[in-house]
Structures are given as C-alpha cells and as structure tokens.
C-alpha atoms as a PDB file:
ATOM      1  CA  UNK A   1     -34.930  43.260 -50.604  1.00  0.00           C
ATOM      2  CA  UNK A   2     -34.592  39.318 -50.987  1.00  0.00           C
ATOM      3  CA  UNK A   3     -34.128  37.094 -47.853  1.00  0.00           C
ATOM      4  CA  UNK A   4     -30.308  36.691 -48.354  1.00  0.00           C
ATOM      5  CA  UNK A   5     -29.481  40.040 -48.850  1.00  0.00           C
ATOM      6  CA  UNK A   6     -31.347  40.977 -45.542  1.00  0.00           C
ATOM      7  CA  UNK A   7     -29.214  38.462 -43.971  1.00  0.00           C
ATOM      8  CA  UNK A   8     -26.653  39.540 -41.494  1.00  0.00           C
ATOM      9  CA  UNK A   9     -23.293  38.299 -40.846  1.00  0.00           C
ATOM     10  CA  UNK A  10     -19.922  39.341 -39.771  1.00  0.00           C
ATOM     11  CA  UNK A  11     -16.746  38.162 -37.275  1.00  0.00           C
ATOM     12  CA  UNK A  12     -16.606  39.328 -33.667  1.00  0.00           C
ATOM     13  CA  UNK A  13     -13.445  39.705 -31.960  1.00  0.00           C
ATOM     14  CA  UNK A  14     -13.662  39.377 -28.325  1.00  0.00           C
ATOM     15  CA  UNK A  15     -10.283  40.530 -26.616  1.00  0.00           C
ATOM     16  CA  UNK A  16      -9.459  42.003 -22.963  1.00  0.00           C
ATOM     17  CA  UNK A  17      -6.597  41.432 -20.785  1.00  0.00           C
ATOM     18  CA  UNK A  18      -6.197  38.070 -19.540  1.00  0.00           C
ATOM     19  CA  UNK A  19      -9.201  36.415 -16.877  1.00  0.00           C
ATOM     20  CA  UNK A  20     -11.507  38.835 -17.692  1.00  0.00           C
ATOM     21  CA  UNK A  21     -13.932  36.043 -18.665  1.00  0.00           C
ATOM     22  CA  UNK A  22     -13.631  36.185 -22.643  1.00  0.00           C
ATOM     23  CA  UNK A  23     -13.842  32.442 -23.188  1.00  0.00           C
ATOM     24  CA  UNK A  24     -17.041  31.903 -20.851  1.00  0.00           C
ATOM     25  CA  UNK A  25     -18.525  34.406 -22.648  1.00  0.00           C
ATOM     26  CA  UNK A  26     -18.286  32.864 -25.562  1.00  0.00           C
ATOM     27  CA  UNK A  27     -19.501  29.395 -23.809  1.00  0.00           C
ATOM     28  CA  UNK A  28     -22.419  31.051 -22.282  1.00  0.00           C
ATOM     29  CA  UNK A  29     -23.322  32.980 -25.876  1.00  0.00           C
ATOM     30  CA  UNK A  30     -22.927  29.849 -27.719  1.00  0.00           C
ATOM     31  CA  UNK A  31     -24.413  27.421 -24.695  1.00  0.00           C
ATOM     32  CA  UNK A  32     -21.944  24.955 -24.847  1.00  0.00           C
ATOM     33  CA  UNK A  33     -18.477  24.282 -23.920  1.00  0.00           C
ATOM     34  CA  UNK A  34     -15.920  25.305 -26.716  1.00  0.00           C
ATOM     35  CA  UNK A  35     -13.231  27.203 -25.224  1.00  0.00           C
ATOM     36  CA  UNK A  36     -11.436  25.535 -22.093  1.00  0.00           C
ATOM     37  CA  UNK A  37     -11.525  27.751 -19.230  1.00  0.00           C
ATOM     38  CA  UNK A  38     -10.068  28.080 -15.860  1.00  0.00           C
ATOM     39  CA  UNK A  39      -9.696  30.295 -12.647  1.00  0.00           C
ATOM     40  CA  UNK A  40      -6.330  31.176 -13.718  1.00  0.00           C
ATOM     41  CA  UNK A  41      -5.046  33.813 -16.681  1.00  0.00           C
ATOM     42  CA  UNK A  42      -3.606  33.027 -19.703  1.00  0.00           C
ATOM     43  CA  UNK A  43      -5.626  29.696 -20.403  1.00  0.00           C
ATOM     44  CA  UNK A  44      -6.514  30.656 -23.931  1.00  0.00           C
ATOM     45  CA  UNK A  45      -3.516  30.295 -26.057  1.00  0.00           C
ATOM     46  CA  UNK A  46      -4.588  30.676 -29.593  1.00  0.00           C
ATOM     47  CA  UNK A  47      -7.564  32.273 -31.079  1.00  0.00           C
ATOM     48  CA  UNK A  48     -10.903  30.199 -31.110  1.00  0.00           C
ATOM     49  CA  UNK A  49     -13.629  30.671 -33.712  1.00  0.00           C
ATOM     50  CA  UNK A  50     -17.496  29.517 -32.703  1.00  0.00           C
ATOM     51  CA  UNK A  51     -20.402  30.603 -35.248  1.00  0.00           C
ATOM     52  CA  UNK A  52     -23.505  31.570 -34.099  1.00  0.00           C
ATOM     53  CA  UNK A  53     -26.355  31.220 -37.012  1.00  0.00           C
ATOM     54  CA  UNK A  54     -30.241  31.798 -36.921  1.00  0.00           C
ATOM     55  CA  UNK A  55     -32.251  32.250 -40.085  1.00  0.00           C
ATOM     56  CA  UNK A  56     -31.358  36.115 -40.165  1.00  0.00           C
ATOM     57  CA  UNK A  57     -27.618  36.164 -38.525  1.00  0.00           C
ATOM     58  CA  UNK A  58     -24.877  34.536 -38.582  1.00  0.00           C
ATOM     59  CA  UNK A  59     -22.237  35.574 -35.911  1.00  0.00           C
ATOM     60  CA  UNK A  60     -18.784  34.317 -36.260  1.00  0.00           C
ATOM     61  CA  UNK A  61     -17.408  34.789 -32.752  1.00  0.00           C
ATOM     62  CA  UNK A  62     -13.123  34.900 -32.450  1.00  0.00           C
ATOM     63  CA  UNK A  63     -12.235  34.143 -28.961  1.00  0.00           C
ATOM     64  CA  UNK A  64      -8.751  35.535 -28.067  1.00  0.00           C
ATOM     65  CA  UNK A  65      -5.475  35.458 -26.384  1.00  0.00           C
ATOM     66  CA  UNK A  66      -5.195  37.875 -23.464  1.00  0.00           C
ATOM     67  CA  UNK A  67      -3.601  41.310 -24.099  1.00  0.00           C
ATOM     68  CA  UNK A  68      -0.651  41.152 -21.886  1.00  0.00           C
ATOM     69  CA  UNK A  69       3.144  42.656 -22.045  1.00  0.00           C
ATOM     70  CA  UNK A  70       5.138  39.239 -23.719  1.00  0.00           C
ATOM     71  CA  UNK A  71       7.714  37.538 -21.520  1.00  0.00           C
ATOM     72  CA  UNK A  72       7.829  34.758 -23.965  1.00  0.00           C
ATOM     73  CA  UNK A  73       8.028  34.044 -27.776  1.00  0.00           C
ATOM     74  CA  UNK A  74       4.902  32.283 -26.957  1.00  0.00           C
ATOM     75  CA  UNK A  75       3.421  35.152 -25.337  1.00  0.00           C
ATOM     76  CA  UNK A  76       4.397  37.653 -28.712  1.00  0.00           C
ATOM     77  CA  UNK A  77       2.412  34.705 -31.255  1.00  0.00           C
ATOM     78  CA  UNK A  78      -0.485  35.258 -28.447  1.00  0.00           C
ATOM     79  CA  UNK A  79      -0.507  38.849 -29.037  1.00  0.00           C
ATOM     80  CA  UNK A  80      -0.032  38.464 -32.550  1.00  0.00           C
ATOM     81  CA  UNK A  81      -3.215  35.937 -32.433  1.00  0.00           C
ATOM     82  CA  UNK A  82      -5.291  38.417 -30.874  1.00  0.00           C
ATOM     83  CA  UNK A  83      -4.600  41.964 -32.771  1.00  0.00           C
ATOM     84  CA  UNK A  84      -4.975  39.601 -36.294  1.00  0.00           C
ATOM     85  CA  UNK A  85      -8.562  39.465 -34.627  1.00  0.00           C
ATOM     86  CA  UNK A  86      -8.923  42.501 -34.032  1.00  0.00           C
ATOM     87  CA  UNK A  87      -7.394  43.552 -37.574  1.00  0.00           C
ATOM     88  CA  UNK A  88      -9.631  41.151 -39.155  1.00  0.00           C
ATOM     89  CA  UNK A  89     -13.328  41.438 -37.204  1.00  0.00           C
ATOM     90  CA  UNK A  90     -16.333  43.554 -38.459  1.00  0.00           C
ATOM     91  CA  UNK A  91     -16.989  44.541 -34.966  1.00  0.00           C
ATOM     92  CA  UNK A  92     -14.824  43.964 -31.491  1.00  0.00           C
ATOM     93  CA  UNK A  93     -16.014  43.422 -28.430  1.00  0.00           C
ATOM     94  CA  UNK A  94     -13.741  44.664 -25.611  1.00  0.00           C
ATOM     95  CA  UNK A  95     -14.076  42.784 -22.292  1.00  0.00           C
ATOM     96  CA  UNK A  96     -13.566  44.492 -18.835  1.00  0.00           C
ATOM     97  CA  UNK A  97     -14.177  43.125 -15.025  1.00  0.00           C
ATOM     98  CA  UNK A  98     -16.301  45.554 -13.204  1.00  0.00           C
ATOM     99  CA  UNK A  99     -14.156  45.561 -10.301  1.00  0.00           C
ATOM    100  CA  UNK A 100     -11.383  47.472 -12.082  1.00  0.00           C
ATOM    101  CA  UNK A 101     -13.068  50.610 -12.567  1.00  0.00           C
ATOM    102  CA  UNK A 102     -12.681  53.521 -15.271  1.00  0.00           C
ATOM    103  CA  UNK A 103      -8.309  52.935 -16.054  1.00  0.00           C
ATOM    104  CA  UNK A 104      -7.864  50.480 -18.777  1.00  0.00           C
ATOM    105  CA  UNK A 105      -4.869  49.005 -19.246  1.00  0.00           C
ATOM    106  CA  UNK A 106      -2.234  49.840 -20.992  1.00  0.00           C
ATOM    107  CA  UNK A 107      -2.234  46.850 -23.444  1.00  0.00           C
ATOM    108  CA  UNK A 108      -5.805  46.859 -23.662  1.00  0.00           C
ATOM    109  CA  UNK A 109      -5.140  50.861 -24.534  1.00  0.00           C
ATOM    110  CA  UNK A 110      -2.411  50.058 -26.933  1.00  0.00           C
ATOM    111  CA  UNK A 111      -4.430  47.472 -29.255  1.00  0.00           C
ATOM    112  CA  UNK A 112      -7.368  49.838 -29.015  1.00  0.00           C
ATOM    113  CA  UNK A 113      -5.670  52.887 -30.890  1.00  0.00           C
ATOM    114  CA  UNK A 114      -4.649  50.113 -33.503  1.00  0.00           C
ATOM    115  CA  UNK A 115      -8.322  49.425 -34.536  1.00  0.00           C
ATOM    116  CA  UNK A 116      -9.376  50.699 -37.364  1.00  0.00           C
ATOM    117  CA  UNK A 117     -11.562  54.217 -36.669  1.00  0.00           C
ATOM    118  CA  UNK A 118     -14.541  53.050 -39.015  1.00  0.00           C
ATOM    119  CA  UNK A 119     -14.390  49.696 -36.488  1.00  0.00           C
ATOM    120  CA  UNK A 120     -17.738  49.477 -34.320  1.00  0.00           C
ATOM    121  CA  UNK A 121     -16.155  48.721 -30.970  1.00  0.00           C
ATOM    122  CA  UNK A 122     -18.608  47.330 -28.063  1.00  0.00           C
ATOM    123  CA  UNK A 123     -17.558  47.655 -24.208  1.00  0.00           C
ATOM    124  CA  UNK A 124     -18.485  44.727 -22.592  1.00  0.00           C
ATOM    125  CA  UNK A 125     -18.577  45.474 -18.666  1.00  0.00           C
ATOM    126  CA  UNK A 126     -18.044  41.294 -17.349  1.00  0.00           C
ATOM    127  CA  UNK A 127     -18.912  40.560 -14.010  1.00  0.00           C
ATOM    128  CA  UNK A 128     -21.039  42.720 -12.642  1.00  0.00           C
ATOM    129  CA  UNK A 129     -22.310  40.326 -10.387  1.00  0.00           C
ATOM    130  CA  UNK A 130     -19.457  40.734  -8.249  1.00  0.00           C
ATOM    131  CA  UNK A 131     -19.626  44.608  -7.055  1.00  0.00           C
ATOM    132  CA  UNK A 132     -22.135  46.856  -6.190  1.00  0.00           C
ATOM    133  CA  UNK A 133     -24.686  47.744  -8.969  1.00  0.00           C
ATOM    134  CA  UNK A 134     -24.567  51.177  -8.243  1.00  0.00           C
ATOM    135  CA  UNK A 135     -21.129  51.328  -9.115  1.00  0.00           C
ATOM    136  CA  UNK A 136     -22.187  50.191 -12.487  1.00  0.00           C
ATOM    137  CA  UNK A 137     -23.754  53.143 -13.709  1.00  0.00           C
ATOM    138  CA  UNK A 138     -20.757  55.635 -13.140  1.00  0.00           C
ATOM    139  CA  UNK A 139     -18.599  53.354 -15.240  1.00  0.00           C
ATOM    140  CA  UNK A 140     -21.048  53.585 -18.232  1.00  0.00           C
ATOM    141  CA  UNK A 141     -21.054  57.438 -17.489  1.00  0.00           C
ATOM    142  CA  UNK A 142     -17.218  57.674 -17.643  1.00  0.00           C
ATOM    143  CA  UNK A 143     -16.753  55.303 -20.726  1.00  0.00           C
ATOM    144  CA  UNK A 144     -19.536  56.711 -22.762  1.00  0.00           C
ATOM    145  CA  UNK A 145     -17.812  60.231 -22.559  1.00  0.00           C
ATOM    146  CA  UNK A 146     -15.230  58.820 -23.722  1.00  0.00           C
ATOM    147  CA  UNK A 147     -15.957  58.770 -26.945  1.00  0.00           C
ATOM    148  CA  UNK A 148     -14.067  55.757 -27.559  1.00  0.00           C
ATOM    149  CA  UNK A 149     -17.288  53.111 -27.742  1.00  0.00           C
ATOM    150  CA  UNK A 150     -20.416  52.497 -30.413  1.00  0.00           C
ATOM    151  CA  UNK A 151     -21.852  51.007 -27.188  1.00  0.00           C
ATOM    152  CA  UNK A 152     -21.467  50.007 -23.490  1.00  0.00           C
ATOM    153  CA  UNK A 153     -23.035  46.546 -22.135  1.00  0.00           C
ATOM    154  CA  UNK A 154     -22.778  45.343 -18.261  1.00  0.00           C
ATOM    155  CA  UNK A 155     -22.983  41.816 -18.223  1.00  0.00           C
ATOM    156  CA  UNK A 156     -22.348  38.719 -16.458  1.00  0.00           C
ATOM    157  CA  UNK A 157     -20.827  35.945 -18.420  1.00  0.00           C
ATOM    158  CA  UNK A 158     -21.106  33.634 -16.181  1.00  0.00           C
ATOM    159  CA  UNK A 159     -24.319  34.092 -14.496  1.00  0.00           C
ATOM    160  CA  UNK A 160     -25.695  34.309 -18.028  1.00  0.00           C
ATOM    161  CA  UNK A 161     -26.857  38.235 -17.079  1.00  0.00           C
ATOM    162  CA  UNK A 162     -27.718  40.649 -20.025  1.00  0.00           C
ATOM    163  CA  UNK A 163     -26.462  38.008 -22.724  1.00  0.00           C
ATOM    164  CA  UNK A 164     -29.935  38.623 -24.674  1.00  0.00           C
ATOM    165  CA  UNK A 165     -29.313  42.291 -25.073  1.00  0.00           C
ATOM    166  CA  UNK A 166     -25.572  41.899 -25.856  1.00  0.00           C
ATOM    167  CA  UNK A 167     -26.351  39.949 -28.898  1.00  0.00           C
ATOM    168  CA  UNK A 168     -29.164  42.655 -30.217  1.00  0.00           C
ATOM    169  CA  UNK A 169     -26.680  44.770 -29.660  1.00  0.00           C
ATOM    170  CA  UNK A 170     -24.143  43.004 -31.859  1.00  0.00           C
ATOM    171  CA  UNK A 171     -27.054  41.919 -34.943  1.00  0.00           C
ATOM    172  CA  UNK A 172     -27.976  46.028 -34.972  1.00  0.00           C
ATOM    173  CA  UNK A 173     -23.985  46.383 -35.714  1.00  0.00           C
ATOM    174  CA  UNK A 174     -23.543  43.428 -38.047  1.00  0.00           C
ATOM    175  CA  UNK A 175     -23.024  44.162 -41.596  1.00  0.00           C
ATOM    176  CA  UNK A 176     -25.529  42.780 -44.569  1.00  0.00           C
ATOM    177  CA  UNK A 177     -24.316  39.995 -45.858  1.00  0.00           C
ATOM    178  CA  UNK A 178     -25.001  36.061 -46.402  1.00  0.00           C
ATOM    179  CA  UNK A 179     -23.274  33.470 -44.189  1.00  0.00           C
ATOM    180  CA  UNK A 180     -19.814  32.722 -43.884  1.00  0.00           C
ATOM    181  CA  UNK A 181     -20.593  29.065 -42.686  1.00  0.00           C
ATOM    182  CA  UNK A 182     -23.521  26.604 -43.035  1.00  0.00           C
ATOM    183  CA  UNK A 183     -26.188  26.855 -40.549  1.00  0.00           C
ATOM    184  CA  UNK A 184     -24.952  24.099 -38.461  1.00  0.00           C
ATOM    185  CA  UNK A 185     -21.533  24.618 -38.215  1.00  0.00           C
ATOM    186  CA  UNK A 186     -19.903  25.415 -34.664  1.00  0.00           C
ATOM    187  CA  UNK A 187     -16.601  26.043 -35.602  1.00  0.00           C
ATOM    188  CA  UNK A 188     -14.012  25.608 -38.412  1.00  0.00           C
ATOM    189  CA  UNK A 189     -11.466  24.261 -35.871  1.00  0.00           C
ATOM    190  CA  UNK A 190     -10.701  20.366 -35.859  1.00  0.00           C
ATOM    191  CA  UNK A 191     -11.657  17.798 -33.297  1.00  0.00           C
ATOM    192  CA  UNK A 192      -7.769  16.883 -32.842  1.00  0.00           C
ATOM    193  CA  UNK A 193      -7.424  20.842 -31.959  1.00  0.00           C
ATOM    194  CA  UNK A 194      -9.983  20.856 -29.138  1.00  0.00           C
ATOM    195  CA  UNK A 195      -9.021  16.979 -27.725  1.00  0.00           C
ATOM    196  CA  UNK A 196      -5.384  18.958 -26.915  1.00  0.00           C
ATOM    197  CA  UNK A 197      -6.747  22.008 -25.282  1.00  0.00           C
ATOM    198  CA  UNK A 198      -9.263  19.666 -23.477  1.00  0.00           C
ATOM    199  CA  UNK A 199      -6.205  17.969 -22.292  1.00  0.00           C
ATOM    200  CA  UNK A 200      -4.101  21.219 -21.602  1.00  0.00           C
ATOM    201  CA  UNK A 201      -7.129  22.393 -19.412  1.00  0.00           C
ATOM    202  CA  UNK A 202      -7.260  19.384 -17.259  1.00  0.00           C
ATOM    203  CA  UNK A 203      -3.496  20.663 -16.620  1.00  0.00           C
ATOM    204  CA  UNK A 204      -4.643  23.841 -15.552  1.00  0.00           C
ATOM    205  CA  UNK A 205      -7.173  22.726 -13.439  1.00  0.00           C
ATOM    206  CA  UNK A 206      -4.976  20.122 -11.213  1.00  0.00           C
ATOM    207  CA  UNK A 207      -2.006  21.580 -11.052  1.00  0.00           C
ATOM    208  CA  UNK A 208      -0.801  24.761  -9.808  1.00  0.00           C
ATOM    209  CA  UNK A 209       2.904  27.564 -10.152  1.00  0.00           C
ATOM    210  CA  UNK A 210       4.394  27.528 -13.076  1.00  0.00           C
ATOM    211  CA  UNK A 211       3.631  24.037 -14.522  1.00  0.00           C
ATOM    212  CA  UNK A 212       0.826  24.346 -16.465  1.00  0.00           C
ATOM    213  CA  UNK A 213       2.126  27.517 -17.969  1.00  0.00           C
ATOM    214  CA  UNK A 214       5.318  25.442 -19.072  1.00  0.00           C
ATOM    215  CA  UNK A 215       3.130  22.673 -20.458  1.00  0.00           C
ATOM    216  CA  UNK A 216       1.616  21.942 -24.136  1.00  0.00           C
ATOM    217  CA  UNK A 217      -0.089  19.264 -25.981  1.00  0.00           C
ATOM    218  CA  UNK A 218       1.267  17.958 -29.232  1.00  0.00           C
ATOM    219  CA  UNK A 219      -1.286  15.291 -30.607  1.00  0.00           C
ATOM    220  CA  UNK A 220       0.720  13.137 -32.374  1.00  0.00           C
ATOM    221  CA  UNK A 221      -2.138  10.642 -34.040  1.00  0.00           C
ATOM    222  CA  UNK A 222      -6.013  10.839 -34.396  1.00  0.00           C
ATOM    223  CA  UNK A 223      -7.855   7.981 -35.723  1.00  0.00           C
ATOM    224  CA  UNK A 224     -11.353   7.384 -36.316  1.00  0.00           C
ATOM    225  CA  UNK A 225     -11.526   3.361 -36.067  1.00  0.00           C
ATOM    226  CA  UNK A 226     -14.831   1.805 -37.621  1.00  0.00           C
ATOM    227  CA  UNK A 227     -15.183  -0.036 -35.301  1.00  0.00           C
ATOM    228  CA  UNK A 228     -14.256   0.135 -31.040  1.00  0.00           C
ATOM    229  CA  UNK A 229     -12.886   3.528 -29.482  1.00  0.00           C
ATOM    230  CA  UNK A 230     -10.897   6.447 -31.546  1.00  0.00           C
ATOM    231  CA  UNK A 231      -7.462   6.349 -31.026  1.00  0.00           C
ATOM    232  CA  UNK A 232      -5.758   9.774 -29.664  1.00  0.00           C
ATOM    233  CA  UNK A 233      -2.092   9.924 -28.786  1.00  0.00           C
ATOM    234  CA  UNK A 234      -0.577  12.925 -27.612  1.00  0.00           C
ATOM    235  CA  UNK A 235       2.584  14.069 -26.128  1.00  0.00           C
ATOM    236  CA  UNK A 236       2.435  16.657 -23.387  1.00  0.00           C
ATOM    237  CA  UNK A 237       5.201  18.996 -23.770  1.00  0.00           C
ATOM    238  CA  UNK A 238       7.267  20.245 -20.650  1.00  0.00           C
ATOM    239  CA  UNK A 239      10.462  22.620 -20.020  1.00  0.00           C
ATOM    240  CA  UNK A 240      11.897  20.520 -17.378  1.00  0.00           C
ATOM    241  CA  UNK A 241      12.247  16.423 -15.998  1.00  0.00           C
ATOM    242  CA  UNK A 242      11.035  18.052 -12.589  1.00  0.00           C
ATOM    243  CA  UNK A 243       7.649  19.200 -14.423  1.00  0.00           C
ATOM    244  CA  UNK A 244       7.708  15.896 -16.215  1.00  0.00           C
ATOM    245  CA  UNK A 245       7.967  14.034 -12.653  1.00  0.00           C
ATOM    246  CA  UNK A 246       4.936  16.298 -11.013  1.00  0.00           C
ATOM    247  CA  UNK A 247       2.646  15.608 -14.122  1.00  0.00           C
ATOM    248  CA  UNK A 248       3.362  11.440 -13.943  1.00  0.00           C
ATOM    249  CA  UNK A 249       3.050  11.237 -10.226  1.00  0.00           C
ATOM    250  CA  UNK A 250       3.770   8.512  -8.446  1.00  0.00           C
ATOM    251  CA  UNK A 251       3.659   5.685 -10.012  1.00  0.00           C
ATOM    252  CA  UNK A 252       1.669   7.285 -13.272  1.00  0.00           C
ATOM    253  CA  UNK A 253      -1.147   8.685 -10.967  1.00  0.00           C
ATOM    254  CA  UNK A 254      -0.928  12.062 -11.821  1.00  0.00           C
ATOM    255  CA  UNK A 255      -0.933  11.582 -15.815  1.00  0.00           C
ATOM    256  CA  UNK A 256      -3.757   8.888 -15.391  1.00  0.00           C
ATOM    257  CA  UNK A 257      -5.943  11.669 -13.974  1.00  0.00           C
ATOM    258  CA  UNK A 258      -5.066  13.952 -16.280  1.00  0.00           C
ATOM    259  CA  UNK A 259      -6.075  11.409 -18.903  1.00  0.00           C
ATOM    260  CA  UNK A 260      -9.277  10.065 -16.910  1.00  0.00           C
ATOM    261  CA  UNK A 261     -10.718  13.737 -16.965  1.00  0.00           C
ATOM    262  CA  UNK A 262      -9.819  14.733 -20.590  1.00  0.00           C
ATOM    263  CA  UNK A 263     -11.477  11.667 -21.453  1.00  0.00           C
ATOM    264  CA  UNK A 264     -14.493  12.297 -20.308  1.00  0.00           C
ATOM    265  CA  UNK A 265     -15.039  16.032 -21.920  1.00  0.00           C
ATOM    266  CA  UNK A 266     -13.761  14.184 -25.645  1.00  0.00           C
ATOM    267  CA  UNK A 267     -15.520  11.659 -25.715  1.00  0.00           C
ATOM    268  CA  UNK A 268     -18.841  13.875 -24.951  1.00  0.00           C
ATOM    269  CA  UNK A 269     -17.182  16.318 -27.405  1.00  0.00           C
ATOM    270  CA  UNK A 270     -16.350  13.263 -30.277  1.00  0.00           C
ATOM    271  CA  UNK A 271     -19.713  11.617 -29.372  1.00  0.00           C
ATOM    272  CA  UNK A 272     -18.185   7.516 -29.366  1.00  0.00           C
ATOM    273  CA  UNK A 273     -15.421   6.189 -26.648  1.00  0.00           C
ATOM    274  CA  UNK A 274     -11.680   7.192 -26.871  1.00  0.00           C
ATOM    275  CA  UNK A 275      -8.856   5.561 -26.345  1.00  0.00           C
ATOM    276  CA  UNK A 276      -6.506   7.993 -24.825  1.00  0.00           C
ATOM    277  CA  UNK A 277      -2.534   7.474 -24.898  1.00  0.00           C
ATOM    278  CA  UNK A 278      -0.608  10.530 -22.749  1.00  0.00           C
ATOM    279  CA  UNK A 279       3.047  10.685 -22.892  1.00  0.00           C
ATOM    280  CA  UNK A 280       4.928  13.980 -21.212  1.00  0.00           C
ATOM    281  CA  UNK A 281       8.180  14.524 -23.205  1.00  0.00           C
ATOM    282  CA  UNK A 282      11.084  17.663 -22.569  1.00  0.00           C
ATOM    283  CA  UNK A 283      11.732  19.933 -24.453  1.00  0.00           C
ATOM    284  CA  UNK A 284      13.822  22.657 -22.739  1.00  0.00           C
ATOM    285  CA  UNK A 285      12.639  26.475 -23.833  1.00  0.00           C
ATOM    286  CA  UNK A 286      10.106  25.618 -25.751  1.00  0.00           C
ATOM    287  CA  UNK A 287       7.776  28.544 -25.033  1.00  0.00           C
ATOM    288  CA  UNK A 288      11.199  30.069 -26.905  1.00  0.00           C
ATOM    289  CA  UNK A 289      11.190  27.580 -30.185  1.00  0.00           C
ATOM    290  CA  UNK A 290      10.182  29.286 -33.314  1.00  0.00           C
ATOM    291  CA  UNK A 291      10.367  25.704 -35.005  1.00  0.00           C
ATOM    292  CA  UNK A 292       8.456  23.693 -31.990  1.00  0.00           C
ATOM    293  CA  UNK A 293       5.956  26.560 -31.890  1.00  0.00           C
ATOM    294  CA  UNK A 294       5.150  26.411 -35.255  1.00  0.00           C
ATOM    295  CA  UNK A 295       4.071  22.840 -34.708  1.00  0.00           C
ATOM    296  CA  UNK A 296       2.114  23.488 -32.478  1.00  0.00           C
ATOM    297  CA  UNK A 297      -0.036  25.725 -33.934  1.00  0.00           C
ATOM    298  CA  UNK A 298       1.297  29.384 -32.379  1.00  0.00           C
ATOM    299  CA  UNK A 299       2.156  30.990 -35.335  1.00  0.00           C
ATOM    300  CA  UNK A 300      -1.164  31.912 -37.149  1.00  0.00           C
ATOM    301  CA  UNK A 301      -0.969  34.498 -40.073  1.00  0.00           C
ATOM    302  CA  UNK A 302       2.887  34.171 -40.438  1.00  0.00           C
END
C-alpha cells in the first residue's frame, strides 16, 4: 500500500443541543481560536469548518448550529445548517454535558434517527469536570446498551481532558482516503466571515436579554490596503431603534467597545492593523427575512 492511499481523511460533524460546548471543542482540538464562543446558547449561527492535517490524517471538523425546536426563520436555516452536516459527514460526533444524565433530547433524538445507519456515530460525554466521576461510568453503561453508538468518550473540552484519545478514536473511524485540503489549511471560510462573527461575539459577551440574539453583522467592505491598516466596514443589524440605542451607548461608548474588542481578536486573526468602521442599522424582523437572510449567509445548501 503506497503512502497516499494509507492516508486517512474524512468530515466530522460535531452537533448537540445548544451550550453543550461544541465550538470549544473544536478550539481546544484545533488549539486555536476559530469558532466564537460564549457562556450563553445559540452563539454559533452557521456551520464552521476547521481541518486538522498530520502526515497520515486529515480531519475536516464541521462545527454546528445547536439542535433546538425553531422559533425563528433564522432558527429553521440553523437547523437546516446542522442536519446538512450531519447528512454530509463520514463520522458525527454527538456532544452531551455530563450533568444531564442518560435522557437525550428530543431534537438531539430526532436528528439522530435521520443519520444514515452505516454512519459511525461517536458520543462525546463534555464536561465531565463538572460532576462527580463516578457518575461517569453509569452513563457509559446506559449509552453503550444502547446500541445507538460506535463509541462513547468522556471528555472535557475545556479543560483540554481526554482530547488525545478522542482524536484516536476518530483516525481508527476515518475512511482511506487522500486529503481534502492542503496541509496547511485551517479552514475554507474567509477572513471577512470570521471579522463578523468576531464582532457578533463581542455582542454576546457585553450585552445581555434579548439583544444579542436580535443582532447580526453584515460586512459591507473588506480591503487589503498595501500599505497602512485593512479597511473593514460593517453594519450591525438590529430589530429595533431601542436595541440600536443600547448597542451605541451614550455618546457612541457602547459601539466603540464593541469595536475596541473585535479589533483586537482581527487584527491577531488578519496578522497587520485594522481599521474598523461599526455602524448599527434596523431592520425590523429580520431573523424573519428570507431575502436579508440570504445575505447574510443563513441559507447554506438552498
């Protein structure tokens, strides 16, 4: 057998129900920052792809939307986002806290019986860290009788615990084949894609209710000067001119730190300085705009 066709590589969906950790899981496994994250559910909006490569494997990680019940037209794209991964991914990786026992949701039941039978699917027990660890060991019981699971992993995604034996456990399920990407690829996603969820998650992180979840970012222009700072300008999208008041602030203070952090994080993701332009515009029921949704990038595989 020649060195490329012992070569493994395949696409890994990772999917759970919202704030089970999915997207620092897929920092910690690919040791840097490439979803945004946050304490609160339903940060990850659209799905996220980060490769993995060594000289034998090449893992193609797809980091997903959380499986909840849609209130939204926003929230049915989400969903959509998510089972596409798990329609398209050689193996999926299903994400559960520890603390919620042996009754898996009803969403996270409903996707399940959609995935194909042949499908290796991996039950990724997050947060262990946070309960007993003899509680641990029932769960795996429980699950593995089941019969629904090619294997069971307790980790903790954010401690970094077990990640080692979670990826063996992935490479012995990945399928033959030579890479999808070259070797020093990250992701196939564009710079202006991350600079607006780096923005979005400075959102998340300052502000709290509703308003973040009625917020999106629209970059409107990205350009790479030769010479002096890259140019971003980007409108952030609200529902109503109250949530447009609480993200300016008083006298712009509340946008300026908004635009003060996300500078930071693209400019170490961009690797030169930025020149960041914020503007918060209205759009009433947007979460509810086929068109406006479109734009901004919710309505993958339609």
């Amino acid at each position: 057998m020649t060195e490329q066709s012992a070569h493994r590589a395949g696409y890994v969906a990772i999917v759970g129900e919202p704030n089970v950790g999915k997207s620092t899981l897929l920092n910690a496994l690919l040791e840097q920052k490439l979803s945004i994250v946050s304490k609160r559910p339903q940060t990850t909006r659209q799905r996220v792809l980060g490769i993995l490569s060594t000289d034998e494997t090449q893992i193609v990680f797809l980091d997903t939307p959380g499986l909840l019940r849609p209130k939204y037209l926003l929230h049915e794209k989400m969903v959509h986002s998510a089972r596409l991964a798990l329609r398209d991914a050689d193996i999926v990786l299903l994400l559960v806290e520890a603390s919620q026992g042996t009754e898996l949701p009803a969403e996270v039941e409903q996707a399940l019986s959609e995935v194909d039978s042949n499908k290796k699917v991996l039950l990724i027990i997050n947060k262990v860290d946070t309960i007993d660890r003899a509680q641990v060991l029932p769960m795996i019981d429980h699950f593995s009788k089941s019969g629904k699971f090619s294997d069971i992993v307790p980790i903790s995604a954010l401690k970094g615990e077990n990640l080692p034996e979670l990826l063996r456990t992935i490479v012995k399920y990945l399928p033959l084949h030579p890479p999808y990407y070259p070797a020093d690829a990250v992701s196939e996603q564009p710079e202006r894609f991350f600079a607006a969820e780096l923005i979005r998650e400075k959102i998340f992180t300052l502000f709290r209710e509703e308003v973040p979840y009625s917020t999106a970012v629209d970059i409107i222009e990205f350009k790479e000067r030769e010479q002096g700072k890259t140019y971003i300008n980007a409108d952030i999208i609200v529902e109503r001119d109250s949530q447009k008041g609480i993200l300016i602030g008083k006298g712009g203070a509340a946008l300026k730190k908004i635009g003060q952090m996300a500078r930071v994080d693209i400019e170490r993701m961009v690797g030169r300085p930025v020149f960041l332009d914020l503007h918060v515009k209205v759009r009433e029921h947007w979460r509810e705009n086929e068109g406006l949704l479109k734009r901004l990038g919710y309505t993958e595989g339609e």
